[in-house]
C-alpha atoms as a PDB file:
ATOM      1  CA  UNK A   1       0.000   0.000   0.000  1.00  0.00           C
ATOM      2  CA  UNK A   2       1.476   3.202  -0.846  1.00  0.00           C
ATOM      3  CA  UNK A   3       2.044   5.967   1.373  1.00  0.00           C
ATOM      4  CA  UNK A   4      -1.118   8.588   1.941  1.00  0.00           C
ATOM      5  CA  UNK A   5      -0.804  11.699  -0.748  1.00  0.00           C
ATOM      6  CA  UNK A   6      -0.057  14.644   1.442  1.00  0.00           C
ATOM      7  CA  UNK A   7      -2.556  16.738  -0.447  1.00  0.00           C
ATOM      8  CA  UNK A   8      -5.616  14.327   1.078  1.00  0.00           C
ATOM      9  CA  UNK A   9      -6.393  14.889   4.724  1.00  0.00           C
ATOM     10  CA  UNK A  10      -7.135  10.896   6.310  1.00  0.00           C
ATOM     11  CA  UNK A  11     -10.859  11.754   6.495  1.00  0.00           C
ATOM     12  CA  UNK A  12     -11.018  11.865   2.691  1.00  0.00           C
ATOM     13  CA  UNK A  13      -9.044   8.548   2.211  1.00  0.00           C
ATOM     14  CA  UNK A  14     -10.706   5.559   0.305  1.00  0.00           C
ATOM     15  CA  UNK A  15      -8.650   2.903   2.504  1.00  0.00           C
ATOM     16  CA  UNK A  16     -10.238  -0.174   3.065  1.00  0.00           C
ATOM     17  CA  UNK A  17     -10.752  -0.779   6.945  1.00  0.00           C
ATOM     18  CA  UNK A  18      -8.881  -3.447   8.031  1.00  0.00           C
ATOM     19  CA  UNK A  19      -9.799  -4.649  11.410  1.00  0.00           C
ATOM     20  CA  UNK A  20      -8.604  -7.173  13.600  1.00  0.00           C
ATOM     21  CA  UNK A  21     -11.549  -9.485  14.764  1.00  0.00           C
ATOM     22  CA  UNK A  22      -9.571 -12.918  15.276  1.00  0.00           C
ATOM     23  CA  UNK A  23      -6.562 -14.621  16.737  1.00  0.00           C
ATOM     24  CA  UNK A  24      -5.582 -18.095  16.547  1.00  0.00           C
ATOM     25  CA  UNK A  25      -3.539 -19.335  19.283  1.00  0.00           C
ATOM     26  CA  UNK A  26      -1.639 -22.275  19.418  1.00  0.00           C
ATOM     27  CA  UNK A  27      -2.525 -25.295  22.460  1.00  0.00           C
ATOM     28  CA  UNK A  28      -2.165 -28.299  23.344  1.00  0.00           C
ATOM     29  CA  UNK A  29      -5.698 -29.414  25.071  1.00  0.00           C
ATOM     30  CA  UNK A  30      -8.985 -27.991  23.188  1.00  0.00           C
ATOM     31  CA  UNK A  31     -11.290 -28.279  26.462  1.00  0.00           C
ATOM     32  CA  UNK A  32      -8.396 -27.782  29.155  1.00  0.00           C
ATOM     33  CA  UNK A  33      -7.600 -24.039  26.770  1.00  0.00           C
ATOM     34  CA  UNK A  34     -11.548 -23.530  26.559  1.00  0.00           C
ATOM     35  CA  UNK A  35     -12.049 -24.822  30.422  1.00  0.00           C
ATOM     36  CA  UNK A  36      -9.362 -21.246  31.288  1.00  0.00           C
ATOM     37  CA  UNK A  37     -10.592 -18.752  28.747  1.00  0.00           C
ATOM     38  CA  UNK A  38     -14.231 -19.465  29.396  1.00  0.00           C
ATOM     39  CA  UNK A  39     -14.706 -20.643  33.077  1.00  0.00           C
ATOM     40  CA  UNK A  40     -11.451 -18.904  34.998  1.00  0.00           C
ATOM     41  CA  UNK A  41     -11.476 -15.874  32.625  1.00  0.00           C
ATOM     42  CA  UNK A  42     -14.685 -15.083  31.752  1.00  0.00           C
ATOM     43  CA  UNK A  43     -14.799 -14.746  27.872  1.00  0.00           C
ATOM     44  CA  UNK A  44     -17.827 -15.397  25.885  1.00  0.00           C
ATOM     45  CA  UNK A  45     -18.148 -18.909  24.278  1.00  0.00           C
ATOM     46  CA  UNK A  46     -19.105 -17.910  20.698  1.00  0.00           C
ATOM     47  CA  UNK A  47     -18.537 -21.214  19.105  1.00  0.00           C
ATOM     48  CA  UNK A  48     -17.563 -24.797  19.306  1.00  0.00           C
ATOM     49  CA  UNK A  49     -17.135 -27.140  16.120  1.00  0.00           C
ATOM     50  CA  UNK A  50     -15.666 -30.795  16.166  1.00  0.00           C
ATOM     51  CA  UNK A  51     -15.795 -30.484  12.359  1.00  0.00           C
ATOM     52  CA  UNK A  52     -14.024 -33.881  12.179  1.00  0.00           C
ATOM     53  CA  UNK A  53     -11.220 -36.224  13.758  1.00  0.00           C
ATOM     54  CA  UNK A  54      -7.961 -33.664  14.252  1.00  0.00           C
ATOM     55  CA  UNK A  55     -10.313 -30.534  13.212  1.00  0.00           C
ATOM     56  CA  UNK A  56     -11.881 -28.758  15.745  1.00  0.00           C
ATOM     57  CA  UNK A  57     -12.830 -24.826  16.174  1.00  0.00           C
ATOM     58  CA  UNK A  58     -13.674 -22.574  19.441  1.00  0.00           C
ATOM     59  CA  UNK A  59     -14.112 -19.116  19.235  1.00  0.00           C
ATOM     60  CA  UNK A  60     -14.044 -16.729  22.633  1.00  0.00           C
ATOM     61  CA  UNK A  61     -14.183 -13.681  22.981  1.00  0.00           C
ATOM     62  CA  UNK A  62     -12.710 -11.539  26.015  1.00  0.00           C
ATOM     63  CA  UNK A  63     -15.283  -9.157  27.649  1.00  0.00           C
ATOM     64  CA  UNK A  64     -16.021  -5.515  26.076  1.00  0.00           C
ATOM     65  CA  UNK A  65     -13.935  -6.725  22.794  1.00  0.00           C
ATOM     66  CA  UNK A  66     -14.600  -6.554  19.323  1.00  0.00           C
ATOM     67  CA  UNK A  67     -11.895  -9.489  18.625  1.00  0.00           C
ATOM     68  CA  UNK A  68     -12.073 -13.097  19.391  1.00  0.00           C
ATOM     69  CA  UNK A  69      -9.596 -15.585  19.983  1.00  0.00           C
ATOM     70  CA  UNK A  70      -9.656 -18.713  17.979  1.00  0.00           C
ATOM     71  CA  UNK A  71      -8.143 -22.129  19.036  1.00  0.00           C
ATOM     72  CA  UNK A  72      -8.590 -26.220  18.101  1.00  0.00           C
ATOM     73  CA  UNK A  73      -7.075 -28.743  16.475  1.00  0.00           C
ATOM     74  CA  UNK A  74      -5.741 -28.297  12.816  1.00  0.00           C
ATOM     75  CA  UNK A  75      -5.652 -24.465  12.769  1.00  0.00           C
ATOM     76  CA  UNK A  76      -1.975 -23.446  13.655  1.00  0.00           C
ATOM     77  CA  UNK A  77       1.720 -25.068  13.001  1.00  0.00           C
ATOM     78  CA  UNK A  78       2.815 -22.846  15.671  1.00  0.00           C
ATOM     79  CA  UNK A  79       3.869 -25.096  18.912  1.00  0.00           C
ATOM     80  CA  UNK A  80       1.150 -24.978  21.820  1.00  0.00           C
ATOM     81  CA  UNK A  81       2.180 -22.037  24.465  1.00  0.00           C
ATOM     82  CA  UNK A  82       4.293 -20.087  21.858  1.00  0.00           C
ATOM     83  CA  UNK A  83       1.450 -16.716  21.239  1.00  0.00           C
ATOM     84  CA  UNK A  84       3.296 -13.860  23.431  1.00  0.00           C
ATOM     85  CA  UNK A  85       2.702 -10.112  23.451  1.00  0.00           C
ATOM     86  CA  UNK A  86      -1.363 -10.905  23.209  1.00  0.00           C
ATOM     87  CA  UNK A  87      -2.905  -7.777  24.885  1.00  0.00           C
ATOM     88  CA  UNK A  88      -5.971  -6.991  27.016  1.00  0.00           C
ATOM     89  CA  UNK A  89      -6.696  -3.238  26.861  1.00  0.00           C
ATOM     90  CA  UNK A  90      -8.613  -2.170  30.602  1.00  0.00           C
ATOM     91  CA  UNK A  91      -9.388   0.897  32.415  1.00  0.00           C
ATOM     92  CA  UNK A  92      -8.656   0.143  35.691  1.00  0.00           C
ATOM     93  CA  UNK A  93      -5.260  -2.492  35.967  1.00  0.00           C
ATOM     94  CA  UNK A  94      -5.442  -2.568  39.596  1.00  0.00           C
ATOM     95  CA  UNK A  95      -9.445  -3.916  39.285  1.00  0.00           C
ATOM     96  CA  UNK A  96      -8.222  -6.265  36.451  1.00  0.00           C
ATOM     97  CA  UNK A  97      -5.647  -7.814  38.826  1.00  0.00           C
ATOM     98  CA  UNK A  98      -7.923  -7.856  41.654  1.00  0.00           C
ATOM     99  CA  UNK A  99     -10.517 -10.009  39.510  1.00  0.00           C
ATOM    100  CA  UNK A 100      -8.183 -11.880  38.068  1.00  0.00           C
ATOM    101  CA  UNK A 101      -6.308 -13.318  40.748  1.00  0.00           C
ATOM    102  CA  UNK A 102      -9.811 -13.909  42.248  1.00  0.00           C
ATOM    103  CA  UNK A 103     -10.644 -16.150  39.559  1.00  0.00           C
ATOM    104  CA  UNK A 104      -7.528 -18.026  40.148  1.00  0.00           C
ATOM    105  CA  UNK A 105      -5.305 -16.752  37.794  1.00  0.00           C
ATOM    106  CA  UNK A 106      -1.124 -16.145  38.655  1.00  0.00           C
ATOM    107  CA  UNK A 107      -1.251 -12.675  37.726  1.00  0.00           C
ATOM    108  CA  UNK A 108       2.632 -10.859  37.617  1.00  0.00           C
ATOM    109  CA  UNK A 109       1.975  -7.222  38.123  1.00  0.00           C
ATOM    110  CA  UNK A 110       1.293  -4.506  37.987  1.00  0.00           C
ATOM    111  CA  UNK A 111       4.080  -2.882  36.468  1.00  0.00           C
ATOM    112  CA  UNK A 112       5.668  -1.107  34.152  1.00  0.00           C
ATOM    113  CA  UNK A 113       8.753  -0.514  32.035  1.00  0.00           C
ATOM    114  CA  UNK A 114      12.095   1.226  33.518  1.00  0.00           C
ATOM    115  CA  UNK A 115      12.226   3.327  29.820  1.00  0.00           C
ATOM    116  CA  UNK A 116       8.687   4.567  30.999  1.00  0.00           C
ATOM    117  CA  UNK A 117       7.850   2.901  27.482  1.00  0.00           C
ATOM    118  CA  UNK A 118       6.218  -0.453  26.255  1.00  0.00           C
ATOM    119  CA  UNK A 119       7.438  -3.222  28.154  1.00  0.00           C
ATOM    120  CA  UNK A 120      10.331  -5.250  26.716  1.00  0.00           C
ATOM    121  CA  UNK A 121      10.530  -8.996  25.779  1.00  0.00           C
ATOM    122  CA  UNK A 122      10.486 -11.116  28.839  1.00  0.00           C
ATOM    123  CA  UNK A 123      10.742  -9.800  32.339  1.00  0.00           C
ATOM    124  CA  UNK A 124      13.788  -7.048  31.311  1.00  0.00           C
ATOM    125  CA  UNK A 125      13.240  -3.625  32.631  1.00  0.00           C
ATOM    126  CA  UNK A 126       9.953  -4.541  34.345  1.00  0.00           C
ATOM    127  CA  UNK A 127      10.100  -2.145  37.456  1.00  0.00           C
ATOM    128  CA  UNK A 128       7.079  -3.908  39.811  1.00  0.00           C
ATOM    129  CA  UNK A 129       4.375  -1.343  40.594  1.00  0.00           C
ATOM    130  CA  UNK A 130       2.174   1.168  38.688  1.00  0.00           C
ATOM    131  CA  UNK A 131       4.000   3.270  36.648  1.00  0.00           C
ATOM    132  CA  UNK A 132       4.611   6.626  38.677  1.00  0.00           C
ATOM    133  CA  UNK A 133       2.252   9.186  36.812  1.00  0.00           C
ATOM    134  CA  UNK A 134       0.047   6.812  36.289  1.00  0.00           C
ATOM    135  CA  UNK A 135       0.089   7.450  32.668  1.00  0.00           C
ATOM    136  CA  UNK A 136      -2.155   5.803  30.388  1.00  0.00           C
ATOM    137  CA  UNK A 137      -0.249   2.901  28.258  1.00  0.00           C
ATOM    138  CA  UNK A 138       2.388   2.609  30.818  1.00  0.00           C
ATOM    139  CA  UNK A 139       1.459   0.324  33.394  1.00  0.00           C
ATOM    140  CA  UNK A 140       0.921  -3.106  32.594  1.00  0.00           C
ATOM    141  CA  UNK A 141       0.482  -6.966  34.191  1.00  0.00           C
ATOM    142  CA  UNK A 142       0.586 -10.374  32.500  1.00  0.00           C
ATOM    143  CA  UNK A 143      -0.641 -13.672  32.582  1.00  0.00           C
ATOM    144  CA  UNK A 144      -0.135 -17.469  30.858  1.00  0.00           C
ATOM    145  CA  UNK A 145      -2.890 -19.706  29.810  1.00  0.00           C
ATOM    146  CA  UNK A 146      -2.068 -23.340  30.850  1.00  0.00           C
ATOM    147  CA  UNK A 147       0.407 -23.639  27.830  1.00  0.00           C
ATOM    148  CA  UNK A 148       2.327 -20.719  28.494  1.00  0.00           C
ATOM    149  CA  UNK A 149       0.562 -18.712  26.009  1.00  0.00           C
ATOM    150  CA  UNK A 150       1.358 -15.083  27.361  1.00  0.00           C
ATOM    151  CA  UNK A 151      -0.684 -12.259  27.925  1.00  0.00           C
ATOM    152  CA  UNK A 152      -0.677  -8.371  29.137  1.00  0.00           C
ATOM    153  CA  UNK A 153      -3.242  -6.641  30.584  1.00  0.00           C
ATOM    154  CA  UNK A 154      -1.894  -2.854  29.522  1.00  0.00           C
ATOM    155  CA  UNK A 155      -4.044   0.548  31.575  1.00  0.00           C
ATOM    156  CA  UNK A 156      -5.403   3.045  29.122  1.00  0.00           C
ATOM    157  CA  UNK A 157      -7.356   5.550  30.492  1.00  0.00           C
ATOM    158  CA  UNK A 158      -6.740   8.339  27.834  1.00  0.00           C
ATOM    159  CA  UNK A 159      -5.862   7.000  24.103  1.00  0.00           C
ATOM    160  CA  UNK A 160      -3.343   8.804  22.196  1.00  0.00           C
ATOM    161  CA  UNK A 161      -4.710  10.866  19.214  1.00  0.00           C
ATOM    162  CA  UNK A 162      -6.505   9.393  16.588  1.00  0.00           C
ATOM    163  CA  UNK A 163      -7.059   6.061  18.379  1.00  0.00           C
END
Protein backbone atom coordinates (compact mmCIF):
# COMPACT_ATOMS: atom_id res chain seq x y z
CA UNK A 1 0.00 0.00 0.00
CA UNK A 2 1.48 3.20 -0.85
CA UNK A 3 2.04 5.97 1.37
CA UNK A 4 -1.12 8.59 1.94
CA UNK A 5 -0.80 11.70 -0.75
CA UNK A 6 -0.06 14.64 1.44
CA UNK A 7 -2.56 16.74 -0.45
CA UNK A 8 -5.62 14.33 1.08
CA UNK A 9 -6.39 14.89 4.72
CA UNK A 10 -7.13 10.90 6.31
CA UNK A 11 -10.86 11.75 6.49
CA UNK A 12 -11.02 11.86 2.69
CA UNK A 13 -9.04 8.55 2.21
CA UNK A 14 -10.71 5.56 0.31
CA UNK A 15 -8.65 2.90 2.50
CA UNK A 16 -10.24 -0.17 3.06
CA UNK A 17 -10.75 -0.78 6.94
CA UNK A 18 -8.88 -3.45 8.03
CA UNK A 19 -9.80 -4.65 11.41
CA UNK A 20 -8.60 -7.17 13.60
CA UNK A 21 -11.55 -9.49 14.76
CA UNK A 22 -9.57 -12.92 15.28
CA UNK A 23 -6.56 -14.62 16.74
CA UNK A 24 -5.58 -18.10 16.55
CA UNK A 25 -3.54 -19.33 19.28
CA UNK A 26 -1.64 -22.28 19.42
CA UNK A 27 -2.52 -25.30 22.46
CA UNK A 28 -2.17 -28.30 23.34
CA UNK A 29 -5.70 -29.41 25.07
CA UNK A 30 -8.98 -27.99 23.19
CA UNK A 31 -11.29 -28.28 26.46
CA UNK A 32 -8.40 -27.78 29.15
CA UNK A 33 -7.60 -24.04 26.77
CA UNK A 34 -11.55 -23.53 26.56
CA UNK A 35 -12.05 -24.82 30.42
CA UNK A 36 -9.36 -21.25 31.29
CA UNK A 37 -10.59 -18.75 28.75
CA UNK A 38 -14.23 -19.46 29.40
CA UNK A 39 -14.71 -20.64 33.08
CA UNK A 40 -11.45 -18.90 35.00
CA UNK A 41 -11.48 -15.87 32.62
CA UNK A 42 -14.68 -15.08 31.75
CA UNK A 43 -14.80 -14.75 27.87
CA UNK A 44 -17.83 -15.40 25.88
CA UNK A 45 -18.15 -18.91 24.28
CA UNK A 46 -19.11 -17.91 20.70
CA UNK A 47 -18.54 -21.21 19.10
CA UNK A 48 -17.56 -24.80 19.31
CA UNK A 49 -17.14 -27.14 16.12
CA UNK A 50 -15.67 -30.79 16.17
CA UNK A 51 -15.80 -30.48 12.36
CA UNK A 52 -14.02 -33.88 12.18
CA UNK A 53 -11.22 -36.22 13.76
CA UNK A 54 -7.96 -33.66 14.25
CA UNK A 55 -10.31 -30.53 13.21
CA UNK A 56 -11.88 -28.76 15.75
CA UNK A 57 -12.83 -24.83 16.17
CA UNK A 58 -13.67 -22.57 19.44
CA UNK A 59 -14.11 -19.12 19.23
CA UNK A 60 -14.04 -16.73 22.63
CA UNK A 61 -14.18 -13.68 22.98
CA UNK A 62 -12.71 -11.54 26.01
CA UNK A 63 -15.28 -9.16 27.65
CA UNK A 64 -16.02 -5.52 26.08
CA UNK A 65 -13.93 -6.73 22.79
CA UNK A 66 -14.60 -6.55 19.32
CA UNK A 67 -11.89 -9.49 18.62
CA UNK A 68 -12.07 -13.10 19.39
CA UNK A 69 -9.60 -15.59 19.98
CA UNK A 70 -9.66 -18.71 17.98
CA UNK A 71 -8.14 -22.13 19.04
CA UNK A 72 -8.59 -26.22 18.10
CA UNK A 73 -7.07 -28.74 16.48
CA UNK A 74 -5.74 -28.30 12.82
CA UNK A 75 -5.65 -24.47 12.77
CA UNK A 76 -1.97 -23.45 13.66
CA UNK A 77 1.72 -25.07 13.00
CA UNK A 78 2.82 -22.85 15.67
CA UNK A 79 3.87 -25.10 18.91
CA UNK A 80 1.15 -24.98 21.82
CA UNK A 81 2.18 -22.04 24.47
CA UNK A 82 4.29 -20.09 21.86
CA UNK A 83 1.45 -16.72 21.24
CA UNK A 84 3.30 -13.86 23.43
CA UNK A 85 2.70 -10.11 23.45
CA UNK A 86 -1.36 -10.91 23.21
CA UNK A 87 -2.90 -7.78 24.88
CA UNK A 88 -5.97 -6.99 27.02
CA UNK A 89 -6.70 -3.24 26.86
CA UNK A 90 -8.61 -2.17 30.60
CA UNK A 91 -9.39 0.90 32.42
CA UNK A 92 -8.66 0.14 35.69
CA UNK A 93 -5.26 -2.49 35.97
CA UNK A 94 -5.44 -2.57 39.60
CA UNK A 95 -9.44 -3.92 39.29
CA UNK A 96 -8.22 -6.26 36.45
CA UNK A 97 -5.65 -7.81 38.83
CA UNK A 98 -7.92 -7.86 41.65
CA UNK A 99 -10.52 -10.01 39.51
CA UNK A 100 -8.18 -11.88 38.07
CA UNK A 101 -6.31 -13.32 40.75
CA UNK A 102 -9.81 -13.91 42.25
CA UNK A 103 -10.64 -16.15 39.56
CA UNK A 104 -7.53 -18.03 40.15
CA UNK A 105 -5.30 -16.75 37.79
CA UNK A 106 -1.12 -16.14 38.66
CA UNK A 107 -1.25 -12.68 37.73
CA UNK A 108 2.63 -10.86 37.62
CA UNK A 109 1.97 -7.22 38.12
CA UNK A 110 1.29 -4.51 37.99
CA UNK A 111 4.08 -2.88 36.47
CA UNK A 112 5.67 -1.11 34.15
CA UNK A 113 8.75 -0.51 32.03
CA UNK A 114 12.09 1.23 33.52
CA UNK A 115 12.23 3.33 29.82
CA UNK A 116 8.69 4.57 31.00
CA UNK A 117 7.85 2.90 27.48
CA UNK A 118 6.22 -0.45 26.26
CA UNK A 119 7.44 -3.22 28.15
CA UNK A 120 10.33 -5.25 26.72
CA UNK A 121 10.53 -9.00 25.78
CA UNK A 122 10.49 -11.12 28.84
CA UNK A 123 10.74 -9.80 32.34
CA UNK A 124 13.79 -7.05 31.31
CA UNK A 125 13.24 -3.62 32.63
CA UNK A 126 9.95 -4.54 34.34
CA UNK A 127 10.10 -2.15 37.46
CA UNK A 128 7.08 -3.91 39.81
CA UNK A 129 4.37 -1.34 40.59
CA UNK A 130 2.17 1.17 38.69
CA UNK A 131 4.00 3.27 36.65
CA UNK A 132 4.61 6.63 38.68
CA UNK A 133 2.25 9.19 36.81
CA UNK A 134 0.05 6.81 36.29
CA UNK A 135 0.09 7.45 32.67
CA UNK A 136 -2.15 5.80 30.39
CA UNK A 137 -0.25 2.90 28.26
CA UNK A 138 2.39 2.61 30.82
CA UNK A 139 1.46 0.32 33.39
CA UNK A 140 0.92 -3.11 32.59
CA UNK A 141 0.48 -6.97 34.19
CA UNK A 142 0.59 -10.37 32.50
CA UNK A 143 -0.64 -13.67 32.58
CA UNK A 144 -0.14 -17.47 30.86
CA UNK A 145 -2.89 -19.71 29.81
CA UNK A 146 -2.07 -23.34 30.85
CA UNK A 147 0.41 -23.64 27.83
CA UNK A 148 2.33 -20.72 28.49
CA UNK A 149 0.56 -18.71 26.01
CA UNK A 150 1.36 -15.08 27.36
CA UNK A 151 -0.68 -12.26 27.92
CA UNK A 152 -0.68 -8.37 29.14
CA UNK A 153 -3.24 -6.64 30.58
CA UNK A 154 -1.89 -2.85 29.52
CA UNK A 155 -4.04 0.55 31.58
CA UNK A 156 -5.40 3.05 29.12
CA UNK A 157 -7.36 5.55 30.49
CA UNK A 158 -6.74 8.34 27.83
CA UNK A 159 -5.86 7.00 24.10
CA UNK A 160 -3.34 8.80 22.20
CA UNK A 161 -4.71 10.87 19.21
CA UNK A 162 -6.50 9.39 16.59
CA UNK A 163 -7.06 6.06 18.38
Amino acid sequence: MAPPDSEHSESESTATDLRLEVVVIPVSDVDKAKDFYVDTLGFRADADYPINDGYRIVQVTPPGSACSVIFGEGLTTAPAGSAQGLHLIVTDIEQAVGELTARGVDVDGPFHDATGAFHHAGRADRVLGLQPERASYGSFASFADPDGNEWFLQEVTERAPGR
